[in-house]
Protein backbone atom coordinates (compact mmCIF):
# COMPACT_ATOMS: atom_id res chain seq x y z
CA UNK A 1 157.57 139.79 93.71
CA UNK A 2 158.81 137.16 96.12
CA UNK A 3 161.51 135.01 95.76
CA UNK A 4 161.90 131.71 97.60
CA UNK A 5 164.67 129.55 98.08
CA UNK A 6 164.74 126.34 99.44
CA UNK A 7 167.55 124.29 101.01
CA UNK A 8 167.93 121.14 103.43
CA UNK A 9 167.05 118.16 100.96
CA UNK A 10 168.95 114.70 100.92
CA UNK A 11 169.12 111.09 101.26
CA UNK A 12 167.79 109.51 104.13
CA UNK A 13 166.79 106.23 105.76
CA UNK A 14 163.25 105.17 106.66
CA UNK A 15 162.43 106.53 110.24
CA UNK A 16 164.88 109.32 109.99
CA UNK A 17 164.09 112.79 110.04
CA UNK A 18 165.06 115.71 108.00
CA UNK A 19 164.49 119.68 108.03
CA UNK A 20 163.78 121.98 105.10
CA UNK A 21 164.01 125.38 104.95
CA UNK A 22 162.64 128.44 103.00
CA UNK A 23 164.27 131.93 102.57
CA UNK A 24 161.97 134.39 101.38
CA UNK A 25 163.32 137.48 99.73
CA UNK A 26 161.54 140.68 98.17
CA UNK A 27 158.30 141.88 98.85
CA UNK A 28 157.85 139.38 101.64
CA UNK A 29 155.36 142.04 103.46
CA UNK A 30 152.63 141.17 100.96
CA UNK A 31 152.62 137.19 101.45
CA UNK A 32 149.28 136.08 103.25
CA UNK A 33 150.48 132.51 103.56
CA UNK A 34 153.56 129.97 102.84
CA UNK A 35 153.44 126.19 102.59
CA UNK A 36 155.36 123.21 101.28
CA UNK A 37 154.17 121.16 98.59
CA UNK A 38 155.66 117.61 96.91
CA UNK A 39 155.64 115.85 93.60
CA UNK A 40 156.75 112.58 93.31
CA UNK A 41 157.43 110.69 89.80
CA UNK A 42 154.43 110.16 88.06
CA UNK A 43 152.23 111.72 90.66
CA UNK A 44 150.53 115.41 91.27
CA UNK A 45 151.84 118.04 93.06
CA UNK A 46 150.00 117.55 96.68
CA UNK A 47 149.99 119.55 99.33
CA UNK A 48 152.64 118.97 102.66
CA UNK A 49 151.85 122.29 105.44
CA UNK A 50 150.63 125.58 104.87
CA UNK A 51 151.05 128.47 107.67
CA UNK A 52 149.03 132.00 107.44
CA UNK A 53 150.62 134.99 108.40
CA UNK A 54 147.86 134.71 111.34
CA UNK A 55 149.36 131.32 112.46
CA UNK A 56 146.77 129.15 110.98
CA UNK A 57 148.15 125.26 110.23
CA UNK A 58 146.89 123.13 108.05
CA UNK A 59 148.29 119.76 106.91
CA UNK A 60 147.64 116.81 104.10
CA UNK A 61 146.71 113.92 106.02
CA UNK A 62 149.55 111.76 104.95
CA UNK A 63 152.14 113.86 107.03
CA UNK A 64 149.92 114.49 109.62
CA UNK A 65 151.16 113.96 112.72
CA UNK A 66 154.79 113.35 111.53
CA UNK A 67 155.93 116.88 110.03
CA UNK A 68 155.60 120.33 111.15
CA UNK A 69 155.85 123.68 109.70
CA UNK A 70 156.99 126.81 111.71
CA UNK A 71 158.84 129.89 110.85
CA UNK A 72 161.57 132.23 112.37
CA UNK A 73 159.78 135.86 111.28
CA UNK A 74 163.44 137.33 111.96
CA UNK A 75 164.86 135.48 109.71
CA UNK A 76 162.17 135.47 106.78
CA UNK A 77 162.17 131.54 106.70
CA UNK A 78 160.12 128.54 106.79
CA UNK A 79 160.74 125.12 107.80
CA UNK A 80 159.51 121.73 107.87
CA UNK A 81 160.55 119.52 110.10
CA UNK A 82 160.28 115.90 108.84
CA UNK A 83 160.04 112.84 111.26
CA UNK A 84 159.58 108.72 110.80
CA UNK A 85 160.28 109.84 106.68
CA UNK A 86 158.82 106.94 104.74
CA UNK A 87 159.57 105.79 101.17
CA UNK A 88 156.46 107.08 99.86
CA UNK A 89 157.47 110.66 101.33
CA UNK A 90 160.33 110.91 98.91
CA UNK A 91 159.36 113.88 96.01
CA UNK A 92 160.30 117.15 94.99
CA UNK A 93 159.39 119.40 97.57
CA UNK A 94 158.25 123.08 97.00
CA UNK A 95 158.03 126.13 98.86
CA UNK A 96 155.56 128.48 97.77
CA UNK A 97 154.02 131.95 99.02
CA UNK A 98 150.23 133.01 98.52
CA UNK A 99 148.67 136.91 98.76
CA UNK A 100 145.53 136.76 99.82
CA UNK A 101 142.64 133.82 101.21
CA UNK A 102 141.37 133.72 98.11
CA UNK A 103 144.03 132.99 95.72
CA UNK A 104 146.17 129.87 94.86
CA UNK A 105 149.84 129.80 95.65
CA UNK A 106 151.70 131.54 92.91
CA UNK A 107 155.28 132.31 94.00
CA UNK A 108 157.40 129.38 94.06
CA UNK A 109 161.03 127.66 94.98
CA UNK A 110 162.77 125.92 92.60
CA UNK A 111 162.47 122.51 94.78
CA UNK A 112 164.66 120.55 96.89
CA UNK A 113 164.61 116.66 96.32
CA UNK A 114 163.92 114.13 99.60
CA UNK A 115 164.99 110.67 98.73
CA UNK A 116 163.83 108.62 101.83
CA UNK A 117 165.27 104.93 101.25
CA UNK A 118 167.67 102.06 102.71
């Protein structure tokens, strides 16, 4: 099993920028991808970033453009890097780990929350 643990949430104004990380722990040699999901009030869980162990990006087209995953391998984490933050971008955001192509996410962080206003 994998545990995740995310940090690097806060308050911050629209246009600012913010960084989240993910520390994975365990039997990291088994995940096949990580990403960051959000849930906002009232709203399903969406997806943010997702990287493959092979390097393959993909993004929800709201943050496209505007946030970026990456990784440090060394250091077991992943971040994402959040620029021109908006008000609608504030949520509970998730890390989570998958195993193979061909499954759903299934380990998760216990969130960090992103408040983005004035």
């Amino acid at each position: 099993q994998v545990q995740l643990v995310e940090s690097g949430g806060g308050l911050v104004q629209p246009g600012g920028s913010l960084r989240l990380s993910c520390a994975a722990s365990g039997s990291i040699f088994n995940i096949n991808a990580m990403g960051w999901f959000r849930q906002a009030p009232g709203k399903e869980r969406e997806l943010v970033a997702t990287m493959t162990k092979a390097g393959f990006l993909n993004y929800g087209n709201s943050v496209k453009d505007r946030f970026t995953i990456s990784r440090d391998n060394a250091k077991n984490t992943v971040y994402l890097q959040m620029n021109s933050l908006k008000p609608e971008d504030t949520a509970v955001y998730y890390c989570a780990a998958r195993y193979s192509d061909y499954e759903a996410f299934t380990s998760w962080g216990q969130g960090t929350q992103v408040t983005v206003s004035s």
